[in-house]
N, C-alpha and C. Protein backbone atom coordinates (compact mmCIF):
# COMPACT_ATOMS: atom_id res chain seq x y z
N UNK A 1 77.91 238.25 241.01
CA UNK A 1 77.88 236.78 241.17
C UNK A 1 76.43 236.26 241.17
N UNK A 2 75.64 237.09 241.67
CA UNK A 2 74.01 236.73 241.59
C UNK A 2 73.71 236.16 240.55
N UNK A 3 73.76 236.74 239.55
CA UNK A 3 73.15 236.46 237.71
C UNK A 3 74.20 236.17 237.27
N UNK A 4 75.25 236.69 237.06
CA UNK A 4 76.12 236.76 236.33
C UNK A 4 77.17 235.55 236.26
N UNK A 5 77.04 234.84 234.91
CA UNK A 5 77.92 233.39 234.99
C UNK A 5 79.66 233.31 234.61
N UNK A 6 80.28 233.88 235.61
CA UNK A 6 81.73 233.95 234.88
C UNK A 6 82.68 232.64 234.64
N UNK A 7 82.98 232.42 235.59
CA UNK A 7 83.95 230.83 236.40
C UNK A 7 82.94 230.09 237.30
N UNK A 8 83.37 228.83 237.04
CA UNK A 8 83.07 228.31 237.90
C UNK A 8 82.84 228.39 239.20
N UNK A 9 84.55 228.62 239.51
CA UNK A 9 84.67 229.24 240.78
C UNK A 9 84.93 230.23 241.38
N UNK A 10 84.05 231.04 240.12
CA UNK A 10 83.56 232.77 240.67
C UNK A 10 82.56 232.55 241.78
N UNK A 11 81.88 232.38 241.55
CA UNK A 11 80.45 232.21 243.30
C UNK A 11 81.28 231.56 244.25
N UNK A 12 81.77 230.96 244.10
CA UNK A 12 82.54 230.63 245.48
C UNK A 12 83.85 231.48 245.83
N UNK A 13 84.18 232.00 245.00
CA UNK A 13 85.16 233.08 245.68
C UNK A 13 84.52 234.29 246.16
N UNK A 14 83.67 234.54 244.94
CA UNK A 14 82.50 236.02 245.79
C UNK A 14 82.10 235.29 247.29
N UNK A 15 81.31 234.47 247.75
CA UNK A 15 80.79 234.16 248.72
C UNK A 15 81.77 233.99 249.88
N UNK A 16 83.24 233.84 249.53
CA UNK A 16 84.63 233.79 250.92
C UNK A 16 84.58 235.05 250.67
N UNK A 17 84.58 235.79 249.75
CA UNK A 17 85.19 237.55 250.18
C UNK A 17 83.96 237.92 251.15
N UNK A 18 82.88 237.93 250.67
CA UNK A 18 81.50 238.37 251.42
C UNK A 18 81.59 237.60 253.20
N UNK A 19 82.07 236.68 252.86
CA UNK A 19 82.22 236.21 254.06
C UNK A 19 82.99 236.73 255.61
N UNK A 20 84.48 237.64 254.61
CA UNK A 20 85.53 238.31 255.36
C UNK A 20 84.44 239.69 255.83
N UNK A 21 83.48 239.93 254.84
CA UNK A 21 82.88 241.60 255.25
C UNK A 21 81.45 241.01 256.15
């Protein structure tokens, strides 16, 4: 998710999972 541009609302789903760990 750092660099990498997938979805939109890829960085914000990486950042709730990271959130659970």
């Amino acid at each position: 998710s750092c660099c990498s541009s997938d979805l939109p609302g890829r960085e914000r789903q990486e950042v709730a999972a990271a959130s659970l760990f």
